[in-house]
PDB file of N, CA and C in Angstrom:
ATOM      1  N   UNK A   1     105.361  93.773 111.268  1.00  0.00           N
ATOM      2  CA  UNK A   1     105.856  94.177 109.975  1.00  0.00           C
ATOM      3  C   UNK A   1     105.021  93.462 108.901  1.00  0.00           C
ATOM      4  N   UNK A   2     104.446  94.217 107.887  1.00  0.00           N
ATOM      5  CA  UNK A   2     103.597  93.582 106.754  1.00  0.00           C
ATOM      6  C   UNK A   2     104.681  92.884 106.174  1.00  0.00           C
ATOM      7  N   UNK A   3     104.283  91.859 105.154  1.00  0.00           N
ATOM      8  CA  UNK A   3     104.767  91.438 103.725  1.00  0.00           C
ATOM      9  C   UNK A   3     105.620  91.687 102.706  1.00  0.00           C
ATOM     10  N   UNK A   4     105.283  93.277 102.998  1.00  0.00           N
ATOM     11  CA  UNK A   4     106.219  93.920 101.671  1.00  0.00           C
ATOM     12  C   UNK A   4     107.458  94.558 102.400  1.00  0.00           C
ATOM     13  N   UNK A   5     107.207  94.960 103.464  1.00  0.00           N
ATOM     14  CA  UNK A   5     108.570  95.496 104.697  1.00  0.00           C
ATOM     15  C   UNK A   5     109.433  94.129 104.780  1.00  0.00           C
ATOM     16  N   UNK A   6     108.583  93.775 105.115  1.00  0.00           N
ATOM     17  CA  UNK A   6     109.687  92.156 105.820  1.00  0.00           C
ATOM     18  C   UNK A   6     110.380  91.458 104.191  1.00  0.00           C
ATOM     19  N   UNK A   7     109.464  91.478 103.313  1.00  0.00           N
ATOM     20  CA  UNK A   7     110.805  91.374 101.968  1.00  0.00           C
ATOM     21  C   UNK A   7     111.616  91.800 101.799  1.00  0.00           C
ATOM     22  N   UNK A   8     111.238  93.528 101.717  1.00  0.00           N
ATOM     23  CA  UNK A   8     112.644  94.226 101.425  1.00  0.00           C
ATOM     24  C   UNK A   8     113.448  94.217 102.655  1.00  0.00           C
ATOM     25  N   UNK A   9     113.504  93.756 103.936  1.00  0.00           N
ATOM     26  CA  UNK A   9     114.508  93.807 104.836  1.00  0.00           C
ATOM     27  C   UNK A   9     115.121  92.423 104.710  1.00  0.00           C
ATOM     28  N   UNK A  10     114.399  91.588 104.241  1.00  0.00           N
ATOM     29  CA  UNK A  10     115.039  90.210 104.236  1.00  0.00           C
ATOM     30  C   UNK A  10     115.677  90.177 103.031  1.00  0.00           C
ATOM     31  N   UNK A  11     115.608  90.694 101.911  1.00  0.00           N
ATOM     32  CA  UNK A  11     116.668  90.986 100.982  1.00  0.00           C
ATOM     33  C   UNK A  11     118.242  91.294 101.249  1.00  0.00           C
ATOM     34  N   UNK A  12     118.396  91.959 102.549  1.00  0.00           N
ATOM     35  CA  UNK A  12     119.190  92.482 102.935  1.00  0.00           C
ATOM     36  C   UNK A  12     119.804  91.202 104.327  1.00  0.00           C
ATOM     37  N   UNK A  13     119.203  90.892 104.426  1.00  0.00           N
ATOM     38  CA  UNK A  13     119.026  89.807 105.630  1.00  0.00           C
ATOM     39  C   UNK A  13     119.745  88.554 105.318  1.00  0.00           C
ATOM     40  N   UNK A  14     118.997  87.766 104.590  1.00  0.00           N
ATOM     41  CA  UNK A  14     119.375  86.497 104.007  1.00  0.00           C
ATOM     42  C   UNK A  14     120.689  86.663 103.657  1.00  0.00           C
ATOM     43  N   UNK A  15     121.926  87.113 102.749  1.00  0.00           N
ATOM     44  CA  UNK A  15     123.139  87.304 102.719  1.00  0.00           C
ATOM     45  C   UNK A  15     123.948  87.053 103.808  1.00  0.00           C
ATOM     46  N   UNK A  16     123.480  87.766 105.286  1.00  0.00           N
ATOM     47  CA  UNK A  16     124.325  87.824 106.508  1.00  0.00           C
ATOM     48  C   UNK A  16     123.654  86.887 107.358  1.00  0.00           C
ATOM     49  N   UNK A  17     123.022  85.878 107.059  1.00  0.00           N
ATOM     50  CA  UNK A  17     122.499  84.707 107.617  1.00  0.00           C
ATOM     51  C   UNK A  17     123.608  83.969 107.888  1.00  0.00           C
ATOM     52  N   UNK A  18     124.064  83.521 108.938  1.00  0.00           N
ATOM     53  CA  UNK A  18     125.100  82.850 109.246  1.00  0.00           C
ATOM     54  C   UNK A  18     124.722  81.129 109.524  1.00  0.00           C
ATOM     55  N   UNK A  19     123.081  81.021 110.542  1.00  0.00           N
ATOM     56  CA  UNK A  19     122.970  79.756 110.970  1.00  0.00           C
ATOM     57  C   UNK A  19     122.445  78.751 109.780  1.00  0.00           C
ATOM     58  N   UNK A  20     122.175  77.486 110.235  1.00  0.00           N
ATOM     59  CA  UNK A  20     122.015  76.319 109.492  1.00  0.00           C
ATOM     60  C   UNK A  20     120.617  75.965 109.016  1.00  0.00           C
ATOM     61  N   UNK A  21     119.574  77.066 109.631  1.00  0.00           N
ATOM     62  CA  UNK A  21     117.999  76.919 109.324  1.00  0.00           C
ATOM     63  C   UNK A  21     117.466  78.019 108.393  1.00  0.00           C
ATOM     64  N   UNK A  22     117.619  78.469 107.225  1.00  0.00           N
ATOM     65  CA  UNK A  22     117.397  79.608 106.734  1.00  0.00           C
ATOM     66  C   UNK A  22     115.869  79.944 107.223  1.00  0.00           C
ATOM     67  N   UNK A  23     114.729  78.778 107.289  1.00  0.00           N
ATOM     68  CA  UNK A  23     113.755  79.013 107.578  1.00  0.00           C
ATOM     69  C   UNK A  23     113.369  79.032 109.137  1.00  0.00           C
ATOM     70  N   UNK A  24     113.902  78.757 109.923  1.00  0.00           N
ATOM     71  CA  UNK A  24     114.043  78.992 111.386  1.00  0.00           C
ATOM     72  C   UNK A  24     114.662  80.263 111.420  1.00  0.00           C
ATOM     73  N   UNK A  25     115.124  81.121 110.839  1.00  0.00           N
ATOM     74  CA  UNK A  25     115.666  81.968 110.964  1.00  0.00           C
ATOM     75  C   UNK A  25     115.042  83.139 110.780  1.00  0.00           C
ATOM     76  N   UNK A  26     114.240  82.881 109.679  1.00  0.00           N
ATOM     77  CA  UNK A  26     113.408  83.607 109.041  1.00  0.00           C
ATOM     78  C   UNK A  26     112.012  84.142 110.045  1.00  0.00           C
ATOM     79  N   UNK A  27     111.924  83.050 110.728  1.00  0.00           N
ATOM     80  CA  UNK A  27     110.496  82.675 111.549  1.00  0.00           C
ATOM     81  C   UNK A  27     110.915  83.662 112.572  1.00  0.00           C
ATOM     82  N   UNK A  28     112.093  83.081 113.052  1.00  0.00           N
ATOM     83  CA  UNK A  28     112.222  84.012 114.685  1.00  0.00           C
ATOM     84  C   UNK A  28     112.604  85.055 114.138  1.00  0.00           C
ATOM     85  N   UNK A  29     113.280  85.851 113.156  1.00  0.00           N
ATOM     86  CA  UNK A  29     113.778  87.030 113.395  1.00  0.00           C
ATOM     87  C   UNK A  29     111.983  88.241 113.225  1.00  0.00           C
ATOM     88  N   UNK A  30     111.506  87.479 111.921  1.00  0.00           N
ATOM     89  CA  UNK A  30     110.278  88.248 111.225  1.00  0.00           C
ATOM     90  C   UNK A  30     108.812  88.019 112.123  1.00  0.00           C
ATOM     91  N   UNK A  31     108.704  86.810 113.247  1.00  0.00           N
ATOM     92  CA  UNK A  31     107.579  86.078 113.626  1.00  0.00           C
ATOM     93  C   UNK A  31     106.573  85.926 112.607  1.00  0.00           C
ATOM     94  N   UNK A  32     106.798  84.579 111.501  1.00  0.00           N
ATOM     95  CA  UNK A  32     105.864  84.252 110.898  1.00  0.00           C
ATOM     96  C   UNK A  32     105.659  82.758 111.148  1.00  0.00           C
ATOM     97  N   UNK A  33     104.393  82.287 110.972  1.00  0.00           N
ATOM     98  CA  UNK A  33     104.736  80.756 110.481  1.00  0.00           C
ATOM     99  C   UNK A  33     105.321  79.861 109.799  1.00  0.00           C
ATOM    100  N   UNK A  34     105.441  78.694 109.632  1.00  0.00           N
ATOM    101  CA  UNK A  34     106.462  78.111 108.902  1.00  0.00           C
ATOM    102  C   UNK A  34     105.863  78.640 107.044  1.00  0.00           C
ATOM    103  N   UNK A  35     104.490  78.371 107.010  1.00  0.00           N
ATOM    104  CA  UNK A  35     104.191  78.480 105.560  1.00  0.00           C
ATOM    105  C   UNK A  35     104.144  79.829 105.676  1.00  0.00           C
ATOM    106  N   UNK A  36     104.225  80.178 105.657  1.00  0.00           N
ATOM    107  CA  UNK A  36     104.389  82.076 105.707  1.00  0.00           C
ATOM    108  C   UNK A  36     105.835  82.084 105.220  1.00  0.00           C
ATOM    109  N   UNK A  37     106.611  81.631 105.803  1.00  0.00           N
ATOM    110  CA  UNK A  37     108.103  82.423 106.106  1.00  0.00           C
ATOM    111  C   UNK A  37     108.799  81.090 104.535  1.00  0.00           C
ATOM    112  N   UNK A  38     108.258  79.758 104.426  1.00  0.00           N
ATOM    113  CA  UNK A  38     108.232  79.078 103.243  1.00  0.00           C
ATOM    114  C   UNK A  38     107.803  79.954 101.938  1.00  0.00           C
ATOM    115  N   UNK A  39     106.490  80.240 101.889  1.00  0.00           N
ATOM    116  CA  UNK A  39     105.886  80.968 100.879  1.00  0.00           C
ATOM    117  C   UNK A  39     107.204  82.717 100.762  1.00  0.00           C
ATOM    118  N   UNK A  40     107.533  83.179 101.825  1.00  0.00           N
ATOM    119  CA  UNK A  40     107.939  85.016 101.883  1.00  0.00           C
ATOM    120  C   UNK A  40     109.471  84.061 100.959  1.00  0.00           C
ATOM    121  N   UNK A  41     110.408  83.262 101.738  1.00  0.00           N
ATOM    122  CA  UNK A  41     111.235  82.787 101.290  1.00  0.00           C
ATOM    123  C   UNK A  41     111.623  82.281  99.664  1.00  0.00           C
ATOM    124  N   UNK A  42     110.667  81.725  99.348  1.00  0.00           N
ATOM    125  CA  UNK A  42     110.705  81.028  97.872  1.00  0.00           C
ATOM    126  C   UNK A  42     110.331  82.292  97.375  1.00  0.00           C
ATOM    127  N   UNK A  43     109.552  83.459  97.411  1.00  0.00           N
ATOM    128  CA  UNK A  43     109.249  84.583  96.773  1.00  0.00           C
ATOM    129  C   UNK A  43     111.275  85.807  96.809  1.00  0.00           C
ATOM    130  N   UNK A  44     111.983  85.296  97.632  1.00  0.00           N
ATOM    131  CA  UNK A  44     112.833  85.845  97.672  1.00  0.00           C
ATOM    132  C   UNK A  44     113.881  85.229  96.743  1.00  0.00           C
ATOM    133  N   UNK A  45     113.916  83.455  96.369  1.00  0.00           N
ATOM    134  CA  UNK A  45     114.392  82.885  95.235  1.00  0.00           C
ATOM    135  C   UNK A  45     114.887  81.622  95.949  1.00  0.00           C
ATOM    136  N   UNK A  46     115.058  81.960  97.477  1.00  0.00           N
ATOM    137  CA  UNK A  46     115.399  80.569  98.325  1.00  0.00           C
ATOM    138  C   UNK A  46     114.591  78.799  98.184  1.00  0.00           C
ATOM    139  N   UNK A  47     115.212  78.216  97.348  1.00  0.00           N
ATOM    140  CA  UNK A  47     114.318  76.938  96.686  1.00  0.00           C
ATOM    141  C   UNK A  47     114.310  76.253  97.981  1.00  0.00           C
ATOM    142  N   UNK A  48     113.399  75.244  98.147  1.00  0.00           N
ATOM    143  CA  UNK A  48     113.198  74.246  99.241  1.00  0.00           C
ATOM    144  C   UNK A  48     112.630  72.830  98.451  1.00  0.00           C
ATOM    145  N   UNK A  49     113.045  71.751  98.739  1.00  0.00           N
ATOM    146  CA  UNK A  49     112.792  70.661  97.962  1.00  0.00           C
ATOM    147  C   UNK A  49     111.781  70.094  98.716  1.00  0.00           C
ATOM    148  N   UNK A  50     110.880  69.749  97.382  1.00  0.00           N
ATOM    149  CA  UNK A  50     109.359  69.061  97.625  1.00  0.00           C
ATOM    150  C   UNK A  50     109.018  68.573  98.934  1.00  0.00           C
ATOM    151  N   UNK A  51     110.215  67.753  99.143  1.00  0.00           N
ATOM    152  CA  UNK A  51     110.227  66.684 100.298  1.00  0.00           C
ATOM    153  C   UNK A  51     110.212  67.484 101.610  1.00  0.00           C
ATOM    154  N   UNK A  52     110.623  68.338 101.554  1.00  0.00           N
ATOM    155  CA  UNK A  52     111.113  69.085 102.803  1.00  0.00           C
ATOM    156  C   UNK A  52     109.626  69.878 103.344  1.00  0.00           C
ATOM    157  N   UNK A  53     109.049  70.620 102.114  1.00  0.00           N
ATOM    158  CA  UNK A  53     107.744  71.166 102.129  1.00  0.00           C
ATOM    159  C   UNK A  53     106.971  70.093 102.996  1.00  0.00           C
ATOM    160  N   UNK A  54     106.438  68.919 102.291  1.00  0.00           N
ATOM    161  CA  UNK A  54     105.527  67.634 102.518  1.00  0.00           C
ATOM    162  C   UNK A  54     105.903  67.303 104.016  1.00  0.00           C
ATOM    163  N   UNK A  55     107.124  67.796 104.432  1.00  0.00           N
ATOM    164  CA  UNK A  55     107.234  67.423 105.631  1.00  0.00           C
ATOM    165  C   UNK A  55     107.234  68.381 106.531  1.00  0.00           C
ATOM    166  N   UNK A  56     107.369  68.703 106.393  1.00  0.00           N
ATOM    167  CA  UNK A  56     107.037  70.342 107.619  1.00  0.00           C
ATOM    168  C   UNK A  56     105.614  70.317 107.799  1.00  0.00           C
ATOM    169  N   UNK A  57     104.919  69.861 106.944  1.00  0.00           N
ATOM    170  CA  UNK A  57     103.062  70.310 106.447  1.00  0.00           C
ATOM    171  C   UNK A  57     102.807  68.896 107.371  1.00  0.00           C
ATOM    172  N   UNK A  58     103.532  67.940 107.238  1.00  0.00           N
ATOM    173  CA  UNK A  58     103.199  66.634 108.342  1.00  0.00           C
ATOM    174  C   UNK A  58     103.487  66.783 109.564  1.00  0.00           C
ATOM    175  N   UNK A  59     104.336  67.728 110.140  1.00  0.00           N
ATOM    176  CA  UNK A  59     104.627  67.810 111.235  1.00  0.00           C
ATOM    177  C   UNK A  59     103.504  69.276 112.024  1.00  0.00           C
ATOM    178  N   UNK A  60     103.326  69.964 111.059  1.00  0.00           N
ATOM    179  CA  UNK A  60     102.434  70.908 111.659  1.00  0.00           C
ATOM    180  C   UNK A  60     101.163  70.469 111.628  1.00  0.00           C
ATOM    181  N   UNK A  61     100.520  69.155 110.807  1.00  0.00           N
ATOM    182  CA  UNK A  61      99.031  68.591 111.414  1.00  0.00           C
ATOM    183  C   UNK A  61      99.254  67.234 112.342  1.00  0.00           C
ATOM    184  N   UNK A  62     100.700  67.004 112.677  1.00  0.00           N
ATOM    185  CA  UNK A  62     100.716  65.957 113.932  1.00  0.00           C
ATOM    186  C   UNK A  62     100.559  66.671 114.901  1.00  0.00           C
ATOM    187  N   UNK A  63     101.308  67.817 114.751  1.00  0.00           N
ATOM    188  CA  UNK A  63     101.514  68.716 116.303  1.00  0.00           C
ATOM    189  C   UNK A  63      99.978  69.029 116.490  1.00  0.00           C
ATOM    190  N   UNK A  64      98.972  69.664 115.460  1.00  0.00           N
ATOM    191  CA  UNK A  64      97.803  69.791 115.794  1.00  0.00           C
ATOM    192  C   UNK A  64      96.716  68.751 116.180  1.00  0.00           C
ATOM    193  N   UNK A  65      96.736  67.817 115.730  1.00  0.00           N
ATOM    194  CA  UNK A  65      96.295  66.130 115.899  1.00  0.00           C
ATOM    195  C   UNK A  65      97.184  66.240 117.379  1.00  0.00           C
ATOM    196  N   UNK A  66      98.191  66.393 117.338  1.00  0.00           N
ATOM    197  CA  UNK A  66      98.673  65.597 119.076  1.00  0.00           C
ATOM    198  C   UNK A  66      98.092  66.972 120.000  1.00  0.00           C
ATOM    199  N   UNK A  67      97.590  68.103 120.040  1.00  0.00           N
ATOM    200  CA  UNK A  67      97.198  69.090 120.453  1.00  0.00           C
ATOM    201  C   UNK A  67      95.932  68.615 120.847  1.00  0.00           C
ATOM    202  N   UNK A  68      94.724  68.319 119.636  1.00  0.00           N
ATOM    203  CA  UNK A  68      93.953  68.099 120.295  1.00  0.00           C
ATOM    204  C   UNK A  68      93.516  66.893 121.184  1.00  0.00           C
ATOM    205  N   UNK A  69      94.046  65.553 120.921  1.00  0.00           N
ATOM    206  CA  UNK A  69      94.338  64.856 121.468  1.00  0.00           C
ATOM    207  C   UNK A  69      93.906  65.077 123.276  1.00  0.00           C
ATOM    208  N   UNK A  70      95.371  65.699 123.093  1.00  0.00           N
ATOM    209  CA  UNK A  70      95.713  66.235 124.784  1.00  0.00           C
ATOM    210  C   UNK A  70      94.173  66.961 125.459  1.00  0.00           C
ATOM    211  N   UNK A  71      94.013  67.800 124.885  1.00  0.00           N
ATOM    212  CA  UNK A  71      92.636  68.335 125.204  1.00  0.00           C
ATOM    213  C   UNK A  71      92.125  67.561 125.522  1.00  0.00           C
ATOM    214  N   UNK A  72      91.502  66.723 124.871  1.00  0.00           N
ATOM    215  CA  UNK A  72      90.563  65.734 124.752  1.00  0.00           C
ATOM    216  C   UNK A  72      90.284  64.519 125.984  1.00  0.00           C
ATOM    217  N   UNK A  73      92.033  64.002 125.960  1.00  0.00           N
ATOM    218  CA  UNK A  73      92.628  63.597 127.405  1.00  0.00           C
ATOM    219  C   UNK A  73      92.206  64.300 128.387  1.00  0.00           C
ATOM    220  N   UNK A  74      92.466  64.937 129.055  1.00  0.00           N
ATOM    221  CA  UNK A  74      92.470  66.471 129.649  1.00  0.00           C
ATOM    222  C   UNK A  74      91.008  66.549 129.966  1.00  0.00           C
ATOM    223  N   UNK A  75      89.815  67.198 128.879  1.00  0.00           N
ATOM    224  CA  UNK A  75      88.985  66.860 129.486  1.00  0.00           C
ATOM    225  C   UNK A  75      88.407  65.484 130.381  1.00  0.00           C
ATOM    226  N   UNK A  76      88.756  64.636 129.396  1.00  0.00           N
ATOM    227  CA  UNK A  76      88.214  63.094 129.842  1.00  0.00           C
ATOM    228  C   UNK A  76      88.769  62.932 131.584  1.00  0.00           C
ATOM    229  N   UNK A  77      90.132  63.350 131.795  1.00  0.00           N
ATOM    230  CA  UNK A  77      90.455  63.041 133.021  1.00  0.00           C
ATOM    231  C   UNK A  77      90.160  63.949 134.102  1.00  0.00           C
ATOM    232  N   UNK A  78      89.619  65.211 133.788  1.00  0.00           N
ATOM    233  CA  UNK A  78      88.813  65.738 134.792  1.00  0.00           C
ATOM    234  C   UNK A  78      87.198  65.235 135.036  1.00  0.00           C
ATOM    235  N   UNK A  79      86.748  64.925 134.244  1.00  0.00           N
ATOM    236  CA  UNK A  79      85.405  64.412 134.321  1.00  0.00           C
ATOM    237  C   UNK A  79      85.310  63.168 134.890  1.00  0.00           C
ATOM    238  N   UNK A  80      86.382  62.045 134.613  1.00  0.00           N
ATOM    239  CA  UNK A  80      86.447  60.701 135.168  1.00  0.00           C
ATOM    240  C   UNK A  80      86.733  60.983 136.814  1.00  0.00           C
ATOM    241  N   UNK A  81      87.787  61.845 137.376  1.00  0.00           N
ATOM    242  CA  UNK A  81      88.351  61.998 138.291  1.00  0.00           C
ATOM    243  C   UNK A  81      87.512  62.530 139.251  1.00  0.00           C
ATOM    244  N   UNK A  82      87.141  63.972 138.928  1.00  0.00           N
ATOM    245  CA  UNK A  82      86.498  64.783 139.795  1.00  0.00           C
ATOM    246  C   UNK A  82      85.049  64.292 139.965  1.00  0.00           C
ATOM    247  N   UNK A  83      84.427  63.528 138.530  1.00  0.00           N
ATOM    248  CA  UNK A  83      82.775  63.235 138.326  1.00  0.00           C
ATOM    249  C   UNK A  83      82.396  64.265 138.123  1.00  0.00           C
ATOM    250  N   UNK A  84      82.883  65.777 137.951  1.00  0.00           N
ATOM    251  CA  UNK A  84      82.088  67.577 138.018  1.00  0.00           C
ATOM    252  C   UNK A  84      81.534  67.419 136.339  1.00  0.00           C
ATOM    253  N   UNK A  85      80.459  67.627 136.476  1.00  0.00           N
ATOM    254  CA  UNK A  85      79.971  68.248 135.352  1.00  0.00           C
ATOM    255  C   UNK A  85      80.278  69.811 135.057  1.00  0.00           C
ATOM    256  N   UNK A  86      80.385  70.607 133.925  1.00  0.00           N
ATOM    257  CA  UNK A  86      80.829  71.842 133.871  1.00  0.00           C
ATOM    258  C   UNK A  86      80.284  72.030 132.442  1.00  0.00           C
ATOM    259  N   UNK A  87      80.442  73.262 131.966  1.00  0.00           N
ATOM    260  CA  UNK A  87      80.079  74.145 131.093  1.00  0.00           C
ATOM    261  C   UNK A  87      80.611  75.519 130.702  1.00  0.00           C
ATOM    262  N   UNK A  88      80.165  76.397 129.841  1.00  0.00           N
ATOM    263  CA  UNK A  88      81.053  77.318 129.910  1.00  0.00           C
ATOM    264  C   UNK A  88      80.872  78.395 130.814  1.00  0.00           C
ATOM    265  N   UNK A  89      79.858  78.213 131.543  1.00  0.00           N
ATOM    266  CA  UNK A  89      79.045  79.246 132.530  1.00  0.00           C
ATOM    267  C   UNK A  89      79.379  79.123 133.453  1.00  0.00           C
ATOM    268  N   UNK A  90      79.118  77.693 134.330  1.00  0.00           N
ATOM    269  CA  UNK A  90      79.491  76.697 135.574  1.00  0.00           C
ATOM    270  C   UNK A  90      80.807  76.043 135.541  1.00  0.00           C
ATOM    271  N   UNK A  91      81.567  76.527 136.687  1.00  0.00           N
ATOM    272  CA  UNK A  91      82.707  75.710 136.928  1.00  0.00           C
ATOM    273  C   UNK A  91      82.288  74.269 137.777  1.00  0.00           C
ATOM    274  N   UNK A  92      81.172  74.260 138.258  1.00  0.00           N
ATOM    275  CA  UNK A  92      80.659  73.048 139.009  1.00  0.00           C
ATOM    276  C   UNK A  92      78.888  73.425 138.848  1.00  0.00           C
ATOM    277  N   UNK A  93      78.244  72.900 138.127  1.00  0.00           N
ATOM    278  CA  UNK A  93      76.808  72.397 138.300  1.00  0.00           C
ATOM    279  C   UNK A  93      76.164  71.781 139.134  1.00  0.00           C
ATOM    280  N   UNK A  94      75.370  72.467 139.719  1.00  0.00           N
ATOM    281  CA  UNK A  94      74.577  71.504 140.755  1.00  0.00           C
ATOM    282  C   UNK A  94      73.582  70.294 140.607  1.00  0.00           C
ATOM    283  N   UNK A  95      72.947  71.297 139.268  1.00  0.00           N
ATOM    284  CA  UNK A  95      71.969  70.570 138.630  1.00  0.00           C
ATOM    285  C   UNK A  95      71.103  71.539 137.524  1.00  0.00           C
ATOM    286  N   UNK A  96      69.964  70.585 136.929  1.00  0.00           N
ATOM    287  CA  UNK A  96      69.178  71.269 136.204  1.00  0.00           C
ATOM    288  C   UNK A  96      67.784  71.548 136.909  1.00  0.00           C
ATOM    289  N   UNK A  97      67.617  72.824 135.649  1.00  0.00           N
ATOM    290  CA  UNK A  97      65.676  73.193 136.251  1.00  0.00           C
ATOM    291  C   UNK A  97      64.879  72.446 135.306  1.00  0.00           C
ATOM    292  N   UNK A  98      63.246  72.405 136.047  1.00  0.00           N
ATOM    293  CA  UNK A  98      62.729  71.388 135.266  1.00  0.00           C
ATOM    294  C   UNK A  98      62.905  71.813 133.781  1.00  0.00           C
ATOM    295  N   UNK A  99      63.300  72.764 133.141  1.00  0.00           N
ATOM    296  CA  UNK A  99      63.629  73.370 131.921  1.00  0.00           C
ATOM    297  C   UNK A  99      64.423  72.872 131.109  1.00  0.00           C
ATOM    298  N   UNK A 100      65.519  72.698 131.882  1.00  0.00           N
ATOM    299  CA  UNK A 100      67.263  71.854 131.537  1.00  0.00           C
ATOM    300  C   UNK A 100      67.731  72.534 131.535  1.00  0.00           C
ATOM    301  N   UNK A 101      68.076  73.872 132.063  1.00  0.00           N
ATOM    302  CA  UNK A 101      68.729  75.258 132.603  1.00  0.00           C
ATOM    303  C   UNK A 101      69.662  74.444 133.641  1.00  0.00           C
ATOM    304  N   UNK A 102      70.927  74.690 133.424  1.00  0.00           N
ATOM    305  CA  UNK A 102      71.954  74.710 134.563  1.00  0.00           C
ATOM    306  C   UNK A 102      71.963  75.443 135.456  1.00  0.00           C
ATOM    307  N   UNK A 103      72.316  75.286 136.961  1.00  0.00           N
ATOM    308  CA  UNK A 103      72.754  76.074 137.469  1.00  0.00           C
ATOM    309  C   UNK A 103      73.370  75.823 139.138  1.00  0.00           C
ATOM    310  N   UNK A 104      74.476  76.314 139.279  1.00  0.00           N
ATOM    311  CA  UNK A 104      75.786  76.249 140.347  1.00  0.00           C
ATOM    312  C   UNK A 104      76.668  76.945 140.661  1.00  0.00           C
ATOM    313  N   UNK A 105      77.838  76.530 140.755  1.00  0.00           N
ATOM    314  CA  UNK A 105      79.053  77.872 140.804  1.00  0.00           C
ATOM    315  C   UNK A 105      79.506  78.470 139.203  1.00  0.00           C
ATOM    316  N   UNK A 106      79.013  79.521 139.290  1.00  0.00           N
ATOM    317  CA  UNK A 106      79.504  80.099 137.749  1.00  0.00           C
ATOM    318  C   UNK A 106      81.910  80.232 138.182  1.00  0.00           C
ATOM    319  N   UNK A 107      82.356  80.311 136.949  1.00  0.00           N
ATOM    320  CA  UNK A 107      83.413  80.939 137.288  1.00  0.00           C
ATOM    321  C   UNK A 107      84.059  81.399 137.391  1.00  0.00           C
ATOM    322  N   UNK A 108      83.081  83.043 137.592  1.00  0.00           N
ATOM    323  CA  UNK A 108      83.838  84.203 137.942  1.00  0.00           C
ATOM    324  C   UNK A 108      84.407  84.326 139.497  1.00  0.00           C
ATOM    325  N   UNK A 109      82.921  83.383 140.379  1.00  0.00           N
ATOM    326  CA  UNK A 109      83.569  82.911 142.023  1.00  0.00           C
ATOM    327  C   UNK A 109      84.602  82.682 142.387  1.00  0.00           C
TER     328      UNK A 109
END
């Protein structure tokens, strides 16, 4: 649903909102993001205090900071563990040509 659908149904919406998250509510019924469904919301007249904004916006670049993190982990502990070198071609490298061309198990194998 675009922007301008999902307003005019949430016009109608918001009134018969029964639970305690107007913006959780908003998210799951419409699937938007939090600043999406913040921004569609305050355009509907629903105020949200400063504080509340500043914090949602901290919690969605921890979750991304703790996201990549994990990755990062993740790689490190396959490489420490296994010793496999890899790439996006090679699921296991054998080695290089005198070139510096990889080549091993690709992983479509």
């Amino acid at each position: 649903m675009k922007q301008p659908a999902r307003l005019q149904s949430a016009k109608s919406w918001i009134p018969t909102y029964k639970g305690k998250n107007i913006l959780q509510g908003y998210r799951k019924k419409y699937g938007v993001d939090l600043f999406c469904g913040i921004r569609e919301l305050e355009m509907l007249g629903i105020v949200f205090a400063p504080e509340y904004i500043k914090a949602v916006k901290q919690s969605v670049e921890g979750e991304l900071l703790s996201r990549k993190r994990k990755k990062i982990e993740k790689q490190k502990e396959l490489e420490g563990v296994y010793g496999v070198d890899y790439d996006d071609y090679f699921s296991f490298i054998v080695g290089y040509t005198e070139g510096g061309a990889s080549y091993g198990v690709p992983w479509e194998s």
